[in-house]
Protein backbone atom coordinates (compact mmCIF):
# COMPACT_ATOMS: atom_id res chain seq x y z
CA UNK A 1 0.00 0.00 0.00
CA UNK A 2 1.55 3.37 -0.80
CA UNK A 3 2.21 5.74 2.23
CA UNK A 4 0.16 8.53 2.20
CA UNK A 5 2.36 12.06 2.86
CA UNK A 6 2.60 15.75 2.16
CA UNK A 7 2.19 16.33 -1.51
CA UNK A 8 4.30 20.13 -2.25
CA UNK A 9 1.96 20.82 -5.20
CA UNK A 10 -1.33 20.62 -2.96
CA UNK A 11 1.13 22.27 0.10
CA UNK A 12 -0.59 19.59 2.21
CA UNK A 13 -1.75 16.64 3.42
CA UNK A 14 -4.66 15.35 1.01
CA UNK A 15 -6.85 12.63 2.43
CA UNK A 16 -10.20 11.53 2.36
CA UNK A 17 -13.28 13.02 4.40
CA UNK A 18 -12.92 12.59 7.92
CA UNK A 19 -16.05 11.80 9.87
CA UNK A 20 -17.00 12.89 13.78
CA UNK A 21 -18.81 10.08 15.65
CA UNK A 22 -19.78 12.16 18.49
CA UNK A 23 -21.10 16.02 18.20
CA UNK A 24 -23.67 18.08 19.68
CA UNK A 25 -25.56 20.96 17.92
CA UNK A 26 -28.22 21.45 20.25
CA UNK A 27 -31.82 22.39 18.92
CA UNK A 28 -31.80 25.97 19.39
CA UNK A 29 -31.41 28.44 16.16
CA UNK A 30 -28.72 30.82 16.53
CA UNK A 31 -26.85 27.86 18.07
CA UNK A 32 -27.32 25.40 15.35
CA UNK A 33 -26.66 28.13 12.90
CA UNK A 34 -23.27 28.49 14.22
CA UNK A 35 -22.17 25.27 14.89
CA UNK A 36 -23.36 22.94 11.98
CA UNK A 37 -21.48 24.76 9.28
CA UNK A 38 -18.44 24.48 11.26
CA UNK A 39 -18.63 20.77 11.62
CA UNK A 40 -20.34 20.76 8.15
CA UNK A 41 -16.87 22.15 6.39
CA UNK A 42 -14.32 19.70 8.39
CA UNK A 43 -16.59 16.69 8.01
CA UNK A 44 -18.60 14.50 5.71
CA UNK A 45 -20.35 12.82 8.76
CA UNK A 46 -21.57 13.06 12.21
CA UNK A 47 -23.44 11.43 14.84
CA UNK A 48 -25.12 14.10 16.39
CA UNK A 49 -26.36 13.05 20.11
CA UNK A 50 -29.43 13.60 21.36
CA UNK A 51 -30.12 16.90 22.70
CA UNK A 52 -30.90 16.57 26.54
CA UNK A 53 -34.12 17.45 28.60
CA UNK A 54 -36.96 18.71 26.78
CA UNK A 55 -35.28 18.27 23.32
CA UNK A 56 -33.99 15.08 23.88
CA UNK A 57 -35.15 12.55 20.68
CA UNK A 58 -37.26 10.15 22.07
CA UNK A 59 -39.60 9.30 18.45
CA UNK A 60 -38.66 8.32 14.93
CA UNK A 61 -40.47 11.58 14.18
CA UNK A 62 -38.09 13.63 16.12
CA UNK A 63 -35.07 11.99 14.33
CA UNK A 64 -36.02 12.46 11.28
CA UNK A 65 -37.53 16.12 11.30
CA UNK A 66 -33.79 17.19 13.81
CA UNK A 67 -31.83 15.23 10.82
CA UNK A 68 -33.55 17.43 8.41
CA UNK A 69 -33.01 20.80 10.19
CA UNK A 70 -29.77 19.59 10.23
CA UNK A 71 -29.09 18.37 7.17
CA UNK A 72 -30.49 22.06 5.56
CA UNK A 73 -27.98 24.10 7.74
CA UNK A 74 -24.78 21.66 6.71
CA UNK A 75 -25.41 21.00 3.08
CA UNK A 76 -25.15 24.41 1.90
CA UNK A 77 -21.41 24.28 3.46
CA UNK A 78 -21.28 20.67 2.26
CA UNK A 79 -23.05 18.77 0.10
CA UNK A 80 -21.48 15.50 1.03
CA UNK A 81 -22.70 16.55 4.48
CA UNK A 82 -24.26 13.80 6.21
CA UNK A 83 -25.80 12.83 9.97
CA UNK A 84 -27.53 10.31 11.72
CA UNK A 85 -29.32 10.86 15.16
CA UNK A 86 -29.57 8.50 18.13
CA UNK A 87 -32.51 7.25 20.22
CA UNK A 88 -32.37 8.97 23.77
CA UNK A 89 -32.81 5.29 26.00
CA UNK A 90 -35.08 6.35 29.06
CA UNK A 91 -36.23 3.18 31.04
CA UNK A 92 -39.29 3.26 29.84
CA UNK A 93 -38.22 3.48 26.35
CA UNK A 94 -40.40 1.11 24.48
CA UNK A 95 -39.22 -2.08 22.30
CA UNK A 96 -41.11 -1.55 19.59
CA UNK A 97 -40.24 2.23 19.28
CA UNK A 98 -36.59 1.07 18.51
CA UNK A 99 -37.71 -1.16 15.62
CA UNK A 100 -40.23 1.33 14.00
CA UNK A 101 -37.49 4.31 14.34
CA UNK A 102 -34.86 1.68 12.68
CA UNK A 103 -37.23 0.50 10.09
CA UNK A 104 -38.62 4.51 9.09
CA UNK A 105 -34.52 5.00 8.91
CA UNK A 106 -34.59 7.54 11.72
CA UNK A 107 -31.62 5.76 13.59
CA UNK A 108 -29.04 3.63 13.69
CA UNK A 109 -27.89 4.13 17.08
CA UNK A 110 -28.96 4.70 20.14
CA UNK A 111 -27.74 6.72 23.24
CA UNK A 112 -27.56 5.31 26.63
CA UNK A 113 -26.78 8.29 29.27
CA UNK A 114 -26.28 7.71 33.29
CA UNK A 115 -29.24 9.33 34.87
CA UNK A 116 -28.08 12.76 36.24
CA UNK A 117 -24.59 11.81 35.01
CA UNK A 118 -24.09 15.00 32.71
CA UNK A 119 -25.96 18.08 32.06
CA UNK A 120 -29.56 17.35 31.28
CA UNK A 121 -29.00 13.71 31.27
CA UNK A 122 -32.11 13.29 34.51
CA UNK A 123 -34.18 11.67 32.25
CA UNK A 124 -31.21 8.72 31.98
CA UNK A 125 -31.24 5.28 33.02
CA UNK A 126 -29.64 3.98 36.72
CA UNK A 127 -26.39 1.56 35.97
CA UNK A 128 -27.91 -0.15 38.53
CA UNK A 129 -30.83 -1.36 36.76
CA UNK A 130 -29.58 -1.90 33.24
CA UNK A 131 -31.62 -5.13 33.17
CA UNK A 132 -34.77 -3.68 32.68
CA UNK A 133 -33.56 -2.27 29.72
CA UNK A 134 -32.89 -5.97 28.39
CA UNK A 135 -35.66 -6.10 25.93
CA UNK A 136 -33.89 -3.04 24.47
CA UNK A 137 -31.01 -4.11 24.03
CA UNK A 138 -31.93 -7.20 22.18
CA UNK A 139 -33.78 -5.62 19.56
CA UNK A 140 -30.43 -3.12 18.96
CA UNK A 141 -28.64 -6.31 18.81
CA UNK A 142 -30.66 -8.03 16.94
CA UNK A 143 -31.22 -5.17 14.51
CA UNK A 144 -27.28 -4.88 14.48
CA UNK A 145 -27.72 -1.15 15.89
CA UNK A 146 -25.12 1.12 17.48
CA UNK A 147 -25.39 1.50 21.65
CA UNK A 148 -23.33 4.41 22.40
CA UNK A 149 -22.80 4.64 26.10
CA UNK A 150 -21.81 7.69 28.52
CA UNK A 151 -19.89 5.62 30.90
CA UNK A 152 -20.02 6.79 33.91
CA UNK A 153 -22.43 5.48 36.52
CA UNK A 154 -23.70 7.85 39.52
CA UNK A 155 -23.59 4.85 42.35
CA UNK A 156 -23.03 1.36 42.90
CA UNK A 157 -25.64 -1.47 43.72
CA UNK A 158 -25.78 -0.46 47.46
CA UNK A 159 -26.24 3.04 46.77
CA UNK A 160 -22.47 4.47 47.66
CA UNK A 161 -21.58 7.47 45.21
CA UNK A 162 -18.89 6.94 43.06
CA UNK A 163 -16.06 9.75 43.03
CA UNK A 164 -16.21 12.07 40.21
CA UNK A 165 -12.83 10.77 39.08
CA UNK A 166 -13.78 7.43 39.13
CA UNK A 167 -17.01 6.94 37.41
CA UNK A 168 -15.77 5.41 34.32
CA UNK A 169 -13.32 2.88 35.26
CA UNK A 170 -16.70 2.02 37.90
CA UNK A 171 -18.62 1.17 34.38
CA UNK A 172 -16.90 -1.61 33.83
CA UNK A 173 -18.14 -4.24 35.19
CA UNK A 174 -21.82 -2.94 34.45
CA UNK A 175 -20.63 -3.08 30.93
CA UNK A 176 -19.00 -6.31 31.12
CA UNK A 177 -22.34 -7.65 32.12
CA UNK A 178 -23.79 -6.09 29.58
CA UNK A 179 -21.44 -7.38 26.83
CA UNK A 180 -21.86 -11.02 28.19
CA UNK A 181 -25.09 -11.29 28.27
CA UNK A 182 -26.20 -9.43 24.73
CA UNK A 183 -23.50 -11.18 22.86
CA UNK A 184 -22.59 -9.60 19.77
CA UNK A 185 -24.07 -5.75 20.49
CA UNK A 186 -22.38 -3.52 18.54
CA UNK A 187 -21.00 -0.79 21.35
CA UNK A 188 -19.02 2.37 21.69
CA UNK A 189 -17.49 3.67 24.89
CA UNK A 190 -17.97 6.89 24.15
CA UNK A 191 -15.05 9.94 25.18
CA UNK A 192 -12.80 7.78 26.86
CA UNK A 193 -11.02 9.67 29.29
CA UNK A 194 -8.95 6.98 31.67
CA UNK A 195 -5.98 5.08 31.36
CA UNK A 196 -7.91 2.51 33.50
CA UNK A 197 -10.37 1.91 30.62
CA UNK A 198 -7.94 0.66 28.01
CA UNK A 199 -7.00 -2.33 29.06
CA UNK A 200 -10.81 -3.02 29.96
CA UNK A 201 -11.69 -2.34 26.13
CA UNK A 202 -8.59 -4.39 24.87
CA UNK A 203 -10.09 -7.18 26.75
CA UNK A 204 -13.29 -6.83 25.30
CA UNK A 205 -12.31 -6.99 22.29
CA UNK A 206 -9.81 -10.05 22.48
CA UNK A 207 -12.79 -11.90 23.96
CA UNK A 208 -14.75 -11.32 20.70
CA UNK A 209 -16.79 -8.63 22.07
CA UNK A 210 -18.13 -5.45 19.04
CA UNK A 211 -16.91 -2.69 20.81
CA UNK A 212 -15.23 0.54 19.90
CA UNK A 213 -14.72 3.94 21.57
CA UNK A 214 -14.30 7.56 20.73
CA UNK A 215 -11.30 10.19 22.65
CA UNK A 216 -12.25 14.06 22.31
CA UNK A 217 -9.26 16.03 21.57
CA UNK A 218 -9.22 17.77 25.29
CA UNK A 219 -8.22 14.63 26.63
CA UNK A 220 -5.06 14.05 24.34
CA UNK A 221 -3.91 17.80 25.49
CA UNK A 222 -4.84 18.45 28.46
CA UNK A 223 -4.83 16.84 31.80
CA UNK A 224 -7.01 18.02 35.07
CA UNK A 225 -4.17 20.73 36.01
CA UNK A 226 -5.65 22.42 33.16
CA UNK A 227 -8.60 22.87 35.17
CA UNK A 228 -6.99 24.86 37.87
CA UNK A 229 -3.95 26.62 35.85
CA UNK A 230 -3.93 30.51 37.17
CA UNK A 231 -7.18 29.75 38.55
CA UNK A 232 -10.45 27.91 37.88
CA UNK A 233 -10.92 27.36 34.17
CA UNK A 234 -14.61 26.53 33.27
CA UNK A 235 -14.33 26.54 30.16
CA UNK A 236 -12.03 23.56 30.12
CA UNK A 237 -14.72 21.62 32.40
CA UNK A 238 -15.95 18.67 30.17
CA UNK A 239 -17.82 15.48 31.40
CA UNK A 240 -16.12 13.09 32.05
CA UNK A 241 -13.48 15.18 33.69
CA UNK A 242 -10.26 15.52 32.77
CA UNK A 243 -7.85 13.11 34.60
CA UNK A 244 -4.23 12.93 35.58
CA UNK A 245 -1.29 13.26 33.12
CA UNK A 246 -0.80 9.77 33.15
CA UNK A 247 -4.18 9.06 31.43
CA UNK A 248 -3.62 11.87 28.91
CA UNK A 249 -0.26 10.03 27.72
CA UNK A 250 -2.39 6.55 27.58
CA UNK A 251 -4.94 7.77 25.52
CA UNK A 252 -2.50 9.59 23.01
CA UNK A 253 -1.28 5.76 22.87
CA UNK A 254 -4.12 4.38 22.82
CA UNK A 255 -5.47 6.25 19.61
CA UNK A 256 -1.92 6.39 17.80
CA UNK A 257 -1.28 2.57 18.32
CA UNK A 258 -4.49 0.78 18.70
CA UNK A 259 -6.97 -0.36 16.67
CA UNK A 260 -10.10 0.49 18.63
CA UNK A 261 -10.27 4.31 18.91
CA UNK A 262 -12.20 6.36 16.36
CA UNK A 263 -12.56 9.91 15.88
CA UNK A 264 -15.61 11.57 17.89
CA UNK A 265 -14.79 15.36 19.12
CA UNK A 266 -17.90 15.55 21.83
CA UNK A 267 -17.72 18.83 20.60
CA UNK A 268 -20.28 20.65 23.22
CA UNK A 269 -21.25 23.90 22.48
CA UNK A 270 -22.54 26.25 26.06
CA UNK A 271 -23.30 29.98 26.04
CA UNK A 272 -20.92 32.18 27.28
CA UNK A 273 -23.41 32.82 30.00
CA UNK A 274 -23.95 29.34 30.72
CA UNK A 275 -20.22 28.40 30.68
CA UNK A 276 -19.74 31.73 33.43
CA UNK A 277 -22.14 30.29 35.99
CA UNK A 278 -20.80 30.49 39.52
CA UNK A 279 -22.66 27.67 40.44
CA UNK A 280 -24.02 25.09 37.83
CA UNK A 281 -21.85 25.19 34.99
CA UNK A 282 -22.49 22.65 32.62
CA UNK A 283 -19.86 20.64 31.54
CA UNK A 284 -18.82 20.41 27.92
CA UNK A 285 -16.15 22.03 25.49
CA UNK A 286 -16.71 23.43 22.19
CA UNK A 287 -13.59 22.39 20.23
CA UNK A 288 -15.36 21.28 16.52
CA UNK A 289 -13.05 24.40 15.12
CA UNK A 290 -9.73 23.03 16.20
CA UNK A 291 -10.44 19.44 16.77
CA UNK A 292 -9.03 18.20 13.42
CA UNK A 293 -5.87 19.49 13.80
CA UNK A 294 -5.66 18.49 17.63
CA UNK A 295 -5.65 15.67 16.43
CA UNK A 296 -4.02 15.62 13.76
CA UNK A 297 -0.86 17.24 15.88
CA UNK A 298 -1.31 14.60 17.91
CA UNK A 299 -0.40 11.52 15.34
CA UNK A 300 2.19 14.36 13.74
CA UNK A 301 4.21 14.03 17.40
CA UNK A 302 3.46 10.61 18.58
CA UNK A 303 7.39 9.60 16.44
CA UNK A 304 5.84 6.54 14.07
CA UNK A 305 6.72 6.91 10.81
CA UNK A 306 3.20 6.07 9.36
CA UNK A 307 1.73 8.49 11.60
CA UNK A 308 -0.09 10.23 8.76
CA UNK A 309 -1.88 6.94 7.36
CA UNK A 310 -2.65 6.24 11.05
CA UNK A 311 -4.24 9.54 11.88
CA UNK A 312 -6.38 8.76 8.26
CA UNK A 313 -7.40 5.34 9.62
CA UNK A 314 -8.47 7.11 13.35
CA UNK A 315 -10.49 10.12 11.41
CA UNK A 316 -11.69 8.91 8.06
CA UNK A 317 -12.02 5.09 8.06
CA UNK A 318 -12.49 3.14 11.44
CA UNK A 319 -15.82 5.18 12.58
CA UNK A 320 -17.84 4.71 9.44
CA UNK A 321 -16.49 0.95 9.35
CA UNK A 322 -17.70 0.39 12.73
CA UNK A 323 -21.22 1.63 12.20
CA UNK A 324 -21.30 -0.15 8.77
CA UNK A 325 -21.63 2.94 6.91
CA UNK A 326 -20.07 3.59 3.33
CA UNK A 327 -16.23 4.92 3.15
CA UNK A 328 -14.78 7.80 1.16
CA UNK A 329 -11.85 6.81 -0.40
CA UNK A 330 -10.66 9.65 -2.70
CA UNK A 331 -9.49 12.43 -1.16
CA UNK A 332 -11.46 15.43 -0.68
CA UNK A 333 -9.53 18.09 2.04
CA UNK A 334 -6.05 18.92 2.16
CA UNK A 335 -4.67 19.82 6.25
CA UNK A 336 -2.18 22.51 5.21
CA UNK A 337 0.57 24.19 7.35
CA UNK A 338 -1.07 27.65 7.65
CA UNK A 339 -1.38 30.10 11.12
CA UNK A 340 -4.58 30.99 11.79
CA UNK A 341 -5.89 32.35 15.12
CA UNK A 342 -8.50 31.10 17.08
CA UNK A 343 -11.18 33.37 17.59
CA UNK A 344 -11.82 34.75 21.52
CA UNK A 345 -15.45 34.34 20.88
CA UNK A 346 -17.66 32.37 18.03
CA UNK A 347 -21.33 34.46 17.36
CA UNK A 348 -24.38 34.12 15.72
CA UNK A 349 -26.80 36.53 17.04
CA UNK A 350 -28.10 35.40 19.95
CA UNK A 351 -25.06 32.83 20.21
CA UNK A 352 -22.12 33.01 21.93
CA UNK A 353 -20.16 30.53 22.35
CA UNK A 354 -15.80 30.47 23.32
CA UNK A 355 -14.01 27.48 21.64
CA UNK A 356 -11.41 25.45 23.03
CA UNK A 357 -8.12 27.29 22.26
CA UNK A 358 -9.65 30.58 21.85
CA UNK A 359 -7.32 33.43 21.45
CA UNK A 360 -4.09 31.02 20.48
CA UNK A 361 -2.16 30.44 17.01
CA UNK A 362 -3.25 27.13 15.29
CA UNK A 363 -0.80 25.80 12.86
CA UNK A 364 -3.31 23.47 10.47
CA UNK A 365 -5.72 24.70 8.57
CA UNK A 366 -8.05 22.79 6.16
CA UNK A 367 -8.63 23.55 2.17
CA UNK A 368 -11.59 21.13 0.01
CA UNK A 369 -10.13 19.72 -2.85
């Protein structure tokens, strides 16, 4: 197979579309006008989770009529601009709801949050009683749906509350069961964000289990002293928090040499307003303008010398693989070696939103071809 590398005539890096398995665009106006064609120009695809509370998607009618609103806002930045939108799993999500939505192609996924686990996620389902989801989770099987799971549950089976720092390594064995027990569902471990949970997916895998996982950029940069450098730093509060240094280096492992990790930015977008809360601010990092090239930096440094057909594997092939969906092959973007600043704020009328990096010098930039 011929190495793909930096072609001087392009004064790039062509490759194919790269696709985000995990985005939020919320269902709000100004908000989705100023998000979508962001994501809309650096990718060809997106899973775009299930707005929380009110909004969440809970109907094959929702699906399809968010897709659409969607779909008008990113096609006119992107005509190979594509989504699909989960199923919000509530415990009393219904059976036959799941087959209808995947049979009136609203989904091909669904979403399984921790109740009260992340901001608006109340309407979740307890860790703790997974099982009466079971009927659930054999029609997604047996339908060969995605379950894409925010791993991270609240308590254990006695009721003791799991530290904050801990939550996701505490999923395991939850998911474990899970795995065992509705043998061959397809799963992703969504925004992995401890060392502790690589092994645990390696495992899963070498026992024959379908099971991938997205990493959102913040984790391969920054570790939870980020939080607290020259003071408190909301705006680099995501959910799951950000752990110790020693996870950060594990996951830029983990997606550089593995074979598991795909790309999915959980790019969040929050107000300004909401993100500047003394008390209640919701958790989540807007980084869809400068995830590509986080990335992409990240494969650049990691010192293999097929870093660059690596990074295309992690952004462009393994996600759409995974969810069986077709692959662009040609290339269609070039990631070119061009400053750019990031701006302090991102607005669209009654938007505001302030990205992850705001204010600093990005060295990538990305041209269609």
């Amino acid at each position: 197979m011929t190495r793909r590398t930096y072609l001087k005539q392009l004064g790039g890096w062509p490759m194919p579309w790269p696709a985000d398995m995990h985005v939020h665009f919320r269902l709000d106006k100004d908000m989705m006008g100023l998000v979508i064609p962001i994501a809309a120009y650096h990718y060809c695809y997106t899973t775009a989770m299930p707005n929380l509370g009110p909004d969440r998607i809970r109907t094959p009618l929702q699906a399809l009529e968010y897709r659409q609103m969607i779909l008008r806002i990113g096609q006119t930045v992107n005509p190979e601009f594509d989504v699909n939108v989960p199923l919000y799993l509530e415990p009393d999500t219904d059976p036959k709801v799941v087959r209808q939505g995947f049979e009136r192609k609203a989904w091909i996924a669904a979403k399984l949050y921790p109740r009260g686990g992340t901001t608006g996620s109340e309407e979740g389902v307890d860790f703790c009683k997974l099982d009466e989801l079971d009927e659930v989770f054999g029609a997604i099987n047996e339908l060969g749906m995605m379950l894409l799971i925010h791993a991270e549950p609240q308590s254990s089976p006695t009721g003791t509350v799991y530290d904050v720092f801990d939550r996701e390594q505490r999923s395991h064995q939850f998911l474990h069961e899970l795995l065992t027990k509705h043998r061959g569902i397809k799963v992703v471990f969504e925004h992995v964000s401890s060392a502790e949970t690589i092994p645990f997916l390696v495992r899963m895998k070498a026992g024959g289990h379908t099971i991938g996982a997205t990493v959102a950029p913040q984790y391969l940069v920054w570790s939870r002293n980020s939080l607290f450098q020259g003071g408190m730093n909301p705006l680099r509060y995501s959910i799951p928090v950000l752990k110790r240094e020693r996870d950060r280096l594990a996951l830029v492992e983990f997606v550089t040499d593995g074979d598991i990790a795909f790309l999915g930015t959980d790019s969040a977008p929050h107000p300004v307003s909401a993100k500047s809360k003394h008390t209640g601010c919701p958790g989540g990092v807007f980084n869809s303008p400068v995830a590509l090239f986080t990335y992409f930096e990240v494969f650049k440094n990691s010192g293999c010398a097929d870093w660059f057909d690596r990074f295309v594997e992690f952004a462009c092939f393994r996600g759409p693989e995974f969810y069986g969906l077709p692959v662009y092959q040609s290339d269609a973007i070039v990631i070119k070696e061009r400053l750019w600043r990031v701006p302090d704020v991102y607005e669209n009328r009654g938007a505001r939103i302030i990205p992850m990096m705001a204010g600093q010098q990005m060295e990538y930039s990305v041209g269609h071809i």
